[in-house]
Protein backbone atom coordinates (compact mmCIF):
# COMPACT_ATOMS: atom_id res chain seq x y z
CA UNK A 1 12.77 -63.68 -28.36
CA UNK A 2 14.47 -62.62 -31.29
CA UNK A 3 15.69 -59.03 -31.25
CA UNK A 4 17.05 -58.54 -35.01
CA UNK A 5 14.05 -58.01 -37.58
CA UNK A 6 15.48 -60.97 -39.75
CA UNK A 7 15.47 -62.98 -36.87
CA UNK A 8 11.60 -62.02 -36.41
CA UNK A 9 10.87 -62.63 -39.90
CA UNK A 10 12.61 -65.99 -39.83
CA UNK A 11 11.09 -67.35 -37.00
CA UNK A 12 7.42 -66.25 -38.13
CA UNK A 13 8.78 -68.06 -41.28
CA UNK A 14 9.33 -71.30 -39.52
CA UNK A 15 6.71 -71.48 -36.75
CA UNK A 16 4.40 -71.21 -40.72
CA UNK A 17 6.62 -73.87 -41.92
CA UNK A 18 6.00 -75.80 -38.93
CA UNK A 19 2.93 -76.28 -38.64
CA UNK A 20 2.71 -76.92 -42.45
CA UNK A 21 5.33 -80.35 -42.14
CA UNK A 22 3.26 -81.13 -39.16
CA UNK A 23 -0.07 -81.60 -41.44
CA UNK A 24 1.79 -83.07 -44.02
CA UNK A 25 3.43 -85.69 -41.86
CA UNK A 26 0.17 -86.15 -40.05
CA UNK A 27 -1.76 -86.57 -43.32
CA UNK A 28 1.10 -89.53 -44.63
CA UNK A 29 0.98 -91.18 -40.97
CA UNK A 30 -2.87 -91.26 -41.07
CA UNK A 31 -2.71 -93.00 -44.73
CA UNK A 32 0.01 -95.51 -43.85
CA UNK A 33 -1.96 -97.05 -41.20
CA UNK A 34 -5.68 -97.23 -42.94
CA UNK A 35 -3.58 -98.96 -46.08
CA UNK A 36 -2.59 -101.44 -42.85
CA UNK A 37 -5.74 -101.87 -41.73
CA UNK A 38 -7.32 -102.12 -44.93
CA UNK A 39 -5.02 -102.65 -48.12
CA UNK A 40 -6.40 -102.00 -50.99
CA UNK A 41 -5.04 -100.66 -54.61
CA UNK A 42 -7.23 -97.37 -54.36
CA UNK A 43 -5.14 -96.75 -50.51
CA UNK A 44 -1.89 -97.76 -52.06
CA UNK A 45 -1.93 -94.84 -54.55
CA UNK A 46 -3.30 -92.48 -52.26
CA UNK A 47 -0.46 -93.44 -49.61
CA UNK A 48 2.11 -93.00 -52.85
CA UNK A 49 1.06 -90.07 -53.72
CA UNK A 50 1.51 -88.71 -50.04
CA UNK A 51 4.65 -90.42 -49.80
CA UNK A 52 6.25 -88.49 -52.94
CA UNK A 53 4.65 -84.84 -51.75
CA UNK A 54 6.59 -85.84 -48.48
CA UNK A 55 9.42 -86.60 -50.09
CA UNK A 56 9.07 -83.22 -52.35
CA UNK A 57 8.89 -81.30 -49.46
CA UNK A 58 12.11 -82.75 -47.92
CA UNK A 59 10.09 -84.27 -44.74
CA UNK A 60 11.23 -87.79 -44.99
CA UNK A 61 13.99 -88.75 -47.27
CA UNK A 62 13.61 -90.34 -50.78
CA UNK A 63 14.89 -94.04 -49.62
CA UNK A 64 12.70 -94.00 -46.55
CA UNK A 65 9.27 -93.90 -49.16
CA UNK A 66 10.53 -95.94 -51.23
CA UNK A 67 10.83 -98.75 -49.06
CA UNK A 68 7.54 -97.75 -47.37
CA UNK A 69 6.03 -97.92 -50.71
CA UNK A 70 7.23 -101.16 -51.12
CA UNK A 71 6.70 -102.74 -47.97
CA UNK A 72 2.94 -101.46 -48.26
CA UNK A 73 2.10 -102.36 -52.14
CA UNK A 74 3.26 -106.33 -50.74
CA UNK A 75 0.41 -105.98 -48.53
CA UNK A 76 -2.32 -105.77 -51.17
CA UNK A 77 -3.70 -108.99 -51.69
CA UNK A 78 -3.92 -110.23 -55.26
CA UNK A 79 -1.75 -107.56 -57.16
């Protein structure tokens, strides 16, 4: 345990954090694999849009959506 009161305050500050990245990266796992399952244009942007708060956040980095952006809008079927 931490002794120093910064210390405190920073790890109360990330265990917060934590469990923050955790929903976000949850929430852009969940909507990568019902755009799979079921492409569609409506999933696409809502899997974008997840994809670029992600990125915002600095949870995944900006090269690693785009290609997952790409790789997913190929999968809707007559663009």
């Amino acid at each position: 345990m931490p002794i120093l009161d910064n210390a405190k305050k920073a790890l109360r500050h990330t265990r917060r954090a934590t469990i923050v990245n955790n929903r976000v990266k949850s929430e852009v796992q969940t909507a990568i694999k019902s755009m799979t399952h079921e492409p569609s244009l409506g999933q696409w942007s809502i899997v974008s849009s997840k994809l670029d708060l992600a990125v915002k956040n600095h949870l995944i980095h900006v090269n690693k959506a785009a290609r997952l952006k790409s790789r997913l809008a190929n999968l809707i079927p007559n663009k």
